[in-house]
N, C-alpha and C. Protein backbone atom coordinates (compact mmCIF):
# COMPACT_ATOMS: atom_id res chain seq x y z
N UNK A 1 -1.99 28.27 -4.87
CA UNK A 1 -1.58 26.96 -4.43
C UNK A 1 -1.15 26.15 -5.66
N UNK A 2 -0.01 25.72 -5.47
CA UNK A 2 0.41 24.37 -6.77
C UNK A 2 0.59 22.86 -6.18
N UNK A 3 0.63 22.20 -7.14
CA UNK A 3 0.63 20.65 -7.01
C UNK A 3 1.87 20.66 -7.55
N UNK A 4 2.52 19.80 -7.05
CA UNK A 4 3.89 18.58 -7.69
C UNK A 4 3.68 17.41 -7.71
N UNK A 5 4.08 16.55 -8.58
CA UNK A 5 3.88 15.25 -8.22
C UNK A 5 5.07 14.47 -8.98
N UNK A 6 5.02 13.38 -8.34
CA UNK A 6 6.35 12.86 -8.87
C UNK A 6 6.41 10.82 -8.21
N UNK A 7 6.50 9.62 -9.22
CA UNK A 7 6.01 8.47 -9.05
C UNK A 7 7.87 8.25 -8.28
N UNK A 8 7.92 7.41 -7.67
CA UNK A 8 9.05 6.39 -7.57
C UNK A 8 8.96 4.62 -7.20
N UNK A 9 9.71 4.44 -8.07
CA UNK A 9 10.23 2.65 -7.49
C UNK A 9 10.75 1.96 -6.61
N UNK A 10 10.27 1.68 -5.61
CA UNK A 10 11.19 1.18 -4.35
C UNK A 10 11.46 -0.37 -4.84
N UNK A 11 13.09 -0.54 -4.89
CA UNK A 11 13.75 -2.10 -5.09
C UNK A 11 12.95 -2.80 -4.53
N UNK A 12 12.45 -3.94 -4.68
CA UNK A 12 12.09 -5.37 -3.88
C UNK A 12 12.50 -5.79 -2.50
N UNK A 13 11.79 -6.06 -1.69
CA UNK A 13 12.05 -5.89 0.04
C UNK A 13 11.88 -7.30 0.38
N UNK A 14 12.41 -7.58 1.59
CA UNK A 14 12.04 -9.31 2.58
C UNK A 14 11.29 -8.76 2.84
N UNK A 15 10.11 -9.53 3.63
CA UNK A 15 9.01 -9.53 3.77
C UNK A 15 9.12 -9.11 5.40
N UNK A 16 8.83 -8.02 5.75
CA UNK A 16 8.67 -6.87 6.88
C UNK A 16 8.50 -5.74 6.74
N UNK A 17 9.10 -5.00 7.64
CA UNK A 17 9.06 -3.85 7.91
C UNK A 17 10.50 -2.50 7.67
N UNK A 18 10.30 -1.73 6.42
CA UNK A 18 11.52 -1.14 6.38
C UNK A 18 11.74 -0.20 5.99
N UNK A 19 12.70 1.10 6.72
CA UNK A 19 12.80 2.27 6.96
C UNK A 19 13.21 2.53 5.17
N UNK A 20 12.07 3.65 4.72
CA UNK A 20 12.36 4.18 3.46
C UNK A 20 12.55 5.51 3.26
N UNK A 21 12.22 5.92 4.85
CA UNK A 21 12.59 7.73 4.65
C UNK A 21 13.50 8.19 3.63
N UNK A 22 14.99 7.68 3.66
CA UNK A 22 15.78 8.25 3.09
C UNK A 22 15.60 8.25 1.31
N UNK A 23 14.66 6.81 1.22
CA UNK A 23 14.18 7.22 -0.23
C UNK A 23 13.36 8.38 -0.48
N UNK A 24 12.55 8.67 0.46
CA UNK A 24 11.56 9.55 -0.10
C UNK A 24 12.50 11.16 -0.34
N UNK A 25 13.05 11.17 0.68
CA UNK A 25 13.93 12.70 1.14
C UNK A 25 14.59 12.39 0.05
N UNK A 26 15.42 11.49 -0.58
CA UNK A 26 15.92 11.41 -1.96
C UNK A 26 15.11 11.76 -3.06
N UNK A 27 14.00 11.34 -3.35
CA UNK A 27 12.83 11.65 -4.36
C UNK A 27 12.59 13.52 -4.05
N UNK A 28 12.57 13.79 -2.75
CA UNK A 28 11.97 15.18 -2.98
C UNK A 28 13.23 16.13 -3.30
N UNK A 29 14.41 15.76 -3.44
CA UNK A 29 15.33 16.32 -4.00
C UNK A 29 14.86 17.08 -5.43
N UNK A 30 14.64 16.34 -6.29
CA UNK A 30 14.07 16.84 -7.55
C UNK A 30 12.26 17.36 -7.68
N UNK A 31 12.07 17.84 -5.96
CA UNK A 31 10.82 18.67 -6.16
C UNK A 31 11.54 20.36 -6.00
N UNK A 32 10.32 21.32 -6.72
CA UNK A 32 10.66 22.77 -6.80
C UNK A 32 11.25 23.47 -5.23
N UNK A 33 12.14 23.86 -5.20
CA UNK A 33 12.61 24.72 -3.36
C UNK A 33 11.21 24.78 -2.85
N UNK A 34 10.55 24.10 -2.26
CA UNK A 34 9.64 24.61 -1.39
C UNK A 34 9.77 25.05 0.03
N UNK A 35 9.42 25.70 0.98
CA UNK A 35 9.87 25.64 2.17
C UNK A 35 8.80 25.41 3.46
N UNK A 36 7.21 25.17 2.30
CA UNK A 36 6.34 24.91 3.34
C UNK A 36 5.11 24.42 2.55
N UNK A 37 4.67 22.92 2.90
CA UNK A 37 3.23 22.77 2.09
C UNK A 37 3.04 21.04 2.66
N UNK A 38 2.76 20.55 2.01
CA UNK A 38 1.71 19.16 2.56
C UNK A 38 2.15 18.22 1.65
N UNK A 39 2.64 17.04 2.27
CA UNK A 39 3.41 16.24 1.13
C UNK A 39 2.23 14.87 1.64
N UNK A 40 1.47 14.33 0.05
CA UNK A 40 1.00 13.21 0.54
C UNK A 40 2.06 11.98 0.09
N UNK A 41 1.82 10.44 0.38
CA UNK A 41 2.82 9.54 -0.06
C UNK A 41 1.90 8.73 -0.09
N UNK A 42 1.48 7.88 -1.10
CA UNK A 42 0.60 6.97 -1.65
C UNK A 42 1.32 5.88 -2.47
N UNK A 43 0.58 4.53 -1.99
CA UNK A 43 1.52 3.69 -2.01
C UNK A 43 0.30 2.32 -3.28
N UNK A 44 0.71 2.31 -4.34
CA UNK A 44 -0.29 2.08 -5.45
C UNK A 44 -0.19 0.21 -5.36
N UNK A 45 -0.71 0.00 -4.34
CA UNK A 45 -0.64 -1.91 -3.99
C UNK A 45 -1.63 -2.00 -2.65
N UNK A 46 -2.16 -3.32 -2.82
CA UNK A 46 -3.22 -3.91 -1.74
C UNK A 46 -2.42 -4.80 -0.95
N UNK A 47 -1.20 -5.26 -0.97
CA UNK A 47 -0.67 -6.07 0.23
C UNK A 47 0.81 -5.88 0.37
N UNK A 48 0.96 -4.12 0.42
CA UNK A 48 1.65 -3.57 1.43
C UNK A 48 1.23 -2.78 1.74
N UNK A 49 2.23 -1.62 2.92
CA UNK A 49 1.40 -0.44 3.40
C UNK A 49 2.80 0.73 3.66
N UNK A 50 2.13 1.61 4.56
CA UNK A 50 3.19 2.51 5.07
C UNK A 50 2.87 2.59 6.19
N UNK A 51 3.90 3.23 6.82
CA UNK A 51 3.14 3.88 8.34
C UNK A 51 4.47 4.39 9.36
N UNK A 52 4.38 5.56 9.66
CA UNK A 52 5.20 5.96 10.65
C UNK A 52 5.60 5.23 11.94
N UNK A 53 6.95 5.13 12.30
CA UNK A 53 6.99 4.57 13.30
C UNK A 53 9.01 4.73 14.08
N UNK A 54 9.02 4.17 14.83
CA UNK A 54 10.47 4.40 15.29
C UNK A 54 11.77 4.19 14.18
N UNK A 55 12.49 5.26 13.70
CA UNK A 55 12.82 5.28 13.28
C UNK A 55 14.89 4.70 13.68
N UNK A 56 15.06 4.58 15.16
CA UNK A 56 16.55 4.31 15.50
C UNK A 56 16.61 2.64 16.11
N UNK A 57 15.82 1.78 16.38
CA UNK A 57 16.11 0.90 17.10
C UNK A 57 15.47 -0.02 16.06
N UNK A 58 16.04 -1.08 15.35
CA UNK A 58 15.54 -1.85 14.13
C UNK A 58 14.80 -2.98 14.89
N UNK A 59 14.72 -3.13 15.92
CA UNK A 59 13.79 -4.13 16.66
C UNK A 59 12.38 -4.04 16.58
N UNK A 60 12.17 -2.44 16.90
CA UNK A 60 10.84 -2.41 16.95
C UNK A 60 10.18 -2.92 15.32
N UNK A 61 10.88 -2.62 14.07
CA UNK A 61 10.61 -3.09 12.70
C UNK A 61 10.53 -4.83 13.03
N UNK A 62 11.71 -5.24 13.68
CA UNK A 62 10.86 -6.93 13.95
C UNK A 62 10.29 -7.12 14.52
N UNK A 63 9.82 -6.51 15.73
CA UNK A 63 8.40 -6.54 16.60
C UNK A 63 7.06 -6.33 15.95
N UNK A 64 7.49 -5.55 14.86
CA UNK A 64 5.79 -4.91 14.44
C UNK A 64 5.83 -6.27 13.47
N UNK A 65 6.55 -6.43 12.62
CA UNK A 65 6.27 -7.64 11.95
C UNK A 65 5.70 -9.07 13.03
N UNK A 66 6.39 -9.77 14.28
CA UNK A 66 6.14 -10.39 14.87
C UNK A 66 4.65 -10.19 15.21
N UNK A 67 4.40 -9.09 15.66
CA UNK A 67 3.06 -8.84 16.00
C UNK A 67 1.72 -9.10 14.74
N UNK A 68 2.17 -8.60 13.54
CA UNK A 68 1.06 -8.67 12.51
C UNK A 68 1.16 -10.44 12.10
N UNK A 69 2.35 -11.01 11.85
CA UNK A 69 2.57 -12.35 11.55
C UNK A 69 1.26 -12.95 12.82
N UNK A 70 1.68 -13.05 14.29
CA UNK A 70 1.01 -13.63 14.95
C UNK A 70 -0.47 -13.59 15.36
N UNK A 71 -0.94 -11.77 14.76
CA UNK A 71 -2.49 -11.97 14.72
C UNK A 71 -3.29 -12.05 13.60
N UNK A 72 -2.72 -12.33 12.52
CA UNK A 72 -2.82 -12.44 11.32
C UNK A 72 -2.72 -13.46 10.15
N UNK A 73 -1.54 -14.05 9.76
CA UNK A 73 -1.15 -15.03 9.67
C UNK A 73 -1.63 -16.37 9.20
N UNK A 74 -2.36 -17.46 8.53
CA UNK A 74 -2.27 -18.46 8.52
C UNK A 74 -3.73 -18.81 9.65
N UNK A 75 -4.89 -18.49 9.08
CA UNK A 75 -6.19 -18.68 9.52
C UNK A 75 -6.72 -19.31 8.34
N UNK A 76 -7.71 -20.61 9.21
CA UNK A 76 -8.01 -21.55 8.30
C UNK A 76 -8.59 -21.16 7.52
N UNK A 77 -9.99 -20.05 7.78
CA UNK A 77 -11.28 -20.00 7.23
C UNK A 77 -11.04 -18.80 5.93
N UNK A 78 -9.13 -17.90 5.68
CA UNK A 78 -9.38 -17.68 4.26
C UNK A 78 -10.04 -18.04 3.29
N UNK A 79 -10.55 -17.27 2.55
CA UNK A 79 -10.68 -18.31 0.69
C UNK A 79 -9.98 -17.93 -0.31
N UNK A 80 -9.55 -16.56 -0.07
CA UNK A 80 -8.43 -15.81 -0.84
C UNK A 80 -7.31 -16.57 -0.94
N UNK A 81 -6.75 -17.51 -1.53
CA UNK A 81 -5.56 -18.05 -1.53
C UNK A 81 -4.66 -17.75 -2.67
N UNK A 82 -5.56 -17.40 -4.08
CA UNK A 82 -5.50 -17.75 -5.45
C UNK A 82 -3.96 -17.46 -5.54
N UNK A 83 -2.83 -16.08 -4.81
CA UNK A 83 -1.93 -16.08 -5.05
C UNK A 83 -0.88 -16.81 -3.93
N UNK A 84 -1.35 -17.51 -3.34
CA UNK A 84 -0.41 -18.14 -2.19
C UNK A 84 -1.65 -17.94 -0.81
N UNK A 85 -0.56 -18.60 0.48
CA UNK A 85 -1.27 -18.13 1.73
C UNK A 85 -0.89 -16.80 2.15
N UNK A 86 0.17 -16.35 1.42
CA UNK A 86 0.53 -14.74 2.01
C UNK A 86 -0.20 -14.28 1.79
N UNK A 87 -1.27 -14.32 0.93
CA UNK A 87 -2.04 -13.06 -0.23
C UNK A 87 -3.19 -12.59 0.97
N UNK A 88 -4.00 -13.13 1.44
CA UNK A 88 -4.96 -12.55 1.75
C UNK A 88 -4.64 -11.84 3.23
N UNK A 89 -3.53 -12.38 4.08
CA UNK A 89 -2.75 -11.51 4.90
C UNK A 89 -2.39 -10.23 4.41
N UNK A 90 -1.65 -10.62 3.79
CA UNK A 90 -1.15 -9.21 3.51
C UNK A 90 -2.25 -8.64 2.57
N UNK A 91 -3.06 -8.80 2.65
CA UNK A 91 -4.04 -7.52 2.24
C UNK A 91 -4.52 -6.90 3.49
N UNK A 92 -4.99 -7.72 4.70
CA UNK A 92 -5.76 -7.56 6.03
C UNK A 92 -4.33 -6.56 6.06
N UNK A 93 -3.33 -6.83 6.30
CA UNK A 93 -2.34 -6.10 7.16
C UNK A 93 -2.33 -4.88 6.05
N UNK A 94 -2.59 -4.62 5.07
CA UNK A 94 -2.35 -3.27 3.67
C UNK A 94 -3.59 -2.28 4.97
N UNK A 95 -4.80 -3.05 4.80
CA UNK A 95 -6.16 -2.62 5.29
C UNK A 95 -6.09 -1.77 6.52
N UNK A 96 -5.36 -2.62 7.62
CA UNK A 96 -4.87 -1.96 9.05
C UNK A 96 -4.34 -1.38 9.35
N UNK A 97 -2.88 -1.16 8.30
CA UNK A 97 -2.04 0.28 8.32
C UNK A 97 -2.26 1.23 7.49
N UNK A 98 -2.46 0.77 6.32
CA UNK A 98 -2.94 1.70 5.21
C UNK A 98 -1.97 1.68 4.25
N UNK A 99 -1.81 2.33 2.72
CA UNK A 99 -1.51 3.14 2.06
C UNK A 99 -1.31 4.01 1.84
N UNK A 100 -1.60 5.58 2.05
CA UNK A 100 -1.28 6.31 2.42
C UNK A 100 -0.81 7.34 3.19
N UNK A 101 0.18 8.37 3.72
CA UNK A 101 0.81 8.98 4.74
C UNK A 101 0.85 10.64 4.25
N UNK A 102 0.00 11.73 5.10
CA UNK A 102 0.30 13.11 5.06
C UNK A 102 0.89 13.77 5.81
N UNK A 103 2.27 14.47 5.42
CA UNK A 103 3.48 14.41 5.99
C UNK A 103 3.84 16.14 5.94
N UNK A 104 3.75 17.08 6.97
CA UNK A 104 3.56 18.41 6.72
C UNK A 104 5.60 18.67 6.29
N UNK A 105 5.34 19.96 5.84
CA UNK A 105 6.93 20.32 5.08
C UNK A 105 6.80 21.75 5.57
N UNK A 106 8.42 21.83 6.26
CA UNK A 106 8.60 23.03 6.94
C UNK A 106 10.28 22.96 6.76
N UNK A 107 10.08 24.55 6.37
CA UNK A 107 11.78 25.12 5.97
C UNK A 107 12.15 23.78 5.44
N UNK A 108 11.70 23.44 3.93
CA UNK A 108 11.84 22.10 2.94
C UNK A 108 12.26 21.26 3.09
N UNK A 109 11.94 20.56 4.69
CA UNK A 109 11.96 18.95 4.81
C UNK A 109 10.08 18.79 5.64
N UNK A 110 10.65 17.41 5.34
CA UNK A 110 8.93 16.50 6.07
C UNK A 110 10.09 17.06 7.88
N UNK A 111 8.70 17.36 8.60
CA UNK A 111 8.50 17.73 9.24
C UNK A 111 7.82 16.76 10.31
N UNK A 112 9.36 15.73 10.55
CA UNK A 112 8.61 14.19 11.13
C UNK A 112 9.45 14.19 12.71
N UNK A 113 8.75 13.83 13.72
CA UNK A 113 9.33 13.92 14.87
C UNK A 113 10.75 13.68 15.08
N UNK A 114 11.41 13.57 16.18
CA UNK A 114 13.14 12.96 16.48
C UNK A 114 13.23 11.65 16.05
N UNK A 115 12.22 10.77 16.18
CA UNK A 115 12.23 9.45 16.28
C UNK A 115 11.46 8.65 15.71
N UNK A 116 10.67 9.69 14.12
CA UNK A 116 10.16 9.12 13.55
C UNK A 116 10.36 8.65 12.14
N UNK A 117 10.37 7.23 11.50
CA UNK A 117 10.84 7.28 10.24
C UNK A 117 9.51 6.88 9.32
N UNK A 118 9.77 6.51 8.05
CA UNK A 118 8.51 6.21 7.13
C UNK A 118 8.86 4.46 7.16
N UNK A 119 8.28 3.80 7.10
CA UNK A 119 7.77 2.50 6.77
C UNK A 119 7.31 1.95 5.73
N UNK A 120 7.75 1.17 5.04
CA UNK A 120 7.56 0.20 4.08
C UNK A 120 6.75 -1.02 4.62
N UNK A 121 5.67 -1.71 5.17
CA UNK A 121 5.51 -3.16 5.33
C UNK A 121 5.48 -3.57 3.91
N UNK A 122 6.41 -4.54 3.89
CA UNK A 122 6.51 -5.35 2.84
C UNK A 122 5.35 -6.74 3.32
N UNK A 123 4.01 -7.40 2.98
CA UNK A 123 3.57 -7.97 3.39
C UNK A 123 3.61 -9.25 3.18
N UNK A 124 3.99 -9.58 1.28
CA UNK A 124 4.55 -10.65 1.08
C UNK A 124 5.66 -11.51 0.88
N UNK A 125 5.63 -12.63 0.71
CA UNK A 125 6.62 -13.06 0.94
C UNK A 125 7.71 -12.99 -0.10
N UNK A 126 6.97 -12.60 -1.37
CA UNK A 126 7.80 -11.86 -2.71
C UNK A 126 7.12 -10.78 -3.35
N UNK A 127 7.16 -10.11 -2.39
CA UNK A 127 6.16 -8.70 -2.93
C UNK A 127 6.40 -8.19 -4.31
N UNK A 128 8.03 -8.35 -4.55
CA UNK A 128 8.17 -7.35 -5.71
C UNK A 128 8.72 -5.70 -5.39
N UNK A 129 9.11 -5.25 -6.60
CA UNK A 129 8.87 -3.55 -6.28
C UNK A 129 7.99 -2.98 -6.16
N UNK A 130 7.85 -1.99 -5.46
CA UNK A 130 6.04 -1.28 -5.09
C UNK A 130 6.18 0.41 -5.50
N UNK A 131 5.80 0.61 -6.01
CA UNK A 131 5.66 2.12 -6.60
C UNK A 131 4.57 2.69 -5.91
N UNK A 132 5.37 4.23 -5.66
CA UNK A 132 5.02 5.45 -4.84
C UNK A 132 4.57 6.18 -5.51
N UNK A 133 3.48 7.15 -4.88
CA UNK A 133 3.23 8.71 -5.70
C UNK A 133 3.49 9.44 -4.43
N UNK A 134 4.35 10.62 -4.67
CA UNK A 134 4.54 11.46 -3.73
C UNK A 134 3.92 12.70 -4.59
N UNK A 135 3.15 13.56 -3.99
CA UNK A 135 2.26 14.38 -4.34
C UNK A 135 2.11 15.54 -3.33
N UNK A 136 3.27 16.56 -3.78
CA UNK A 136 3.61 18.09 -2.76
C UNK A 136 2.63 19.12 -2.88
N UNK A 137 1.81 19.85 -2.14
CA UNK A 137 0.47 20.47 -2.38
C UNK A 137 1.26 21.36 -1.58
N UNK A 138 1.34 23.16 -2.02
CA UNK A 138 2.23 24.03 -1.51
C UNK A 138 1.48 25.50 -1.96
């Protein structure tokens, strides 16, 4: 069994939800021909996340945002403020979807349903760039 690993930079995002598959499938370009093994994707920040989800209809990306904004959002009893009111949201929302995604690899692609893409929540309102570890176990 071998490891690969390999970091990337995703540009700076608005603050939602947004399809990065094609970055990652870009990043595994420069991994060894594999044609079958376990790709993890780890996402090195506390207030964003990842998470699989519909990958053809860009609504559902403003729905899921609508949805975390409205149960989430702008509650009095934070104390976390120190970097803004986004900050301690978007950690709750990092917490609920997560950081990390294990993504099986068959005949050397991720091996993700018809209709599924990778996700970026961008949680704040100037998140910044957020750096990846993609880490191929084969």
């Amino acid at each position: 069994m071998a490891i690969f690993q390999k970091t990337i930079k995703i540009l700076p995002r608005a603050r939602g939800f947004h399809l990065i598959t094609r970055e990652i499938e870009d990043a595994l370009l420069s991994f060894p021909d594999i044609t079958k093994g376990i790709l993890n994707i780890f996402l090195k920040h506390t207030s964003a996340s990842l998470t699989i989800n519909e990958n053809a209809d860009p609504t559902v990306r403003d729905d899921m945002e609508e949805y975390f904004t409205d149960m989430i959002d702008e509650k009095p009893y934070y104390m976390h403020t120190y970097e803004g009111e986004d900050d301690m949201p978007a950690h709750i929302k990092s917490s609920i979807l997560g950081n990390s995604l294990t993504i099986p690899i068959t005949n050397g692609e991720m091996n993700l349903g018809t209709w599924q893409g990778i996700y970026l929540g961008e949680h704040r309102d100037n998140g910044g760039s957020r750096t990846i570890v993609l880490t191929m176990q084969y």
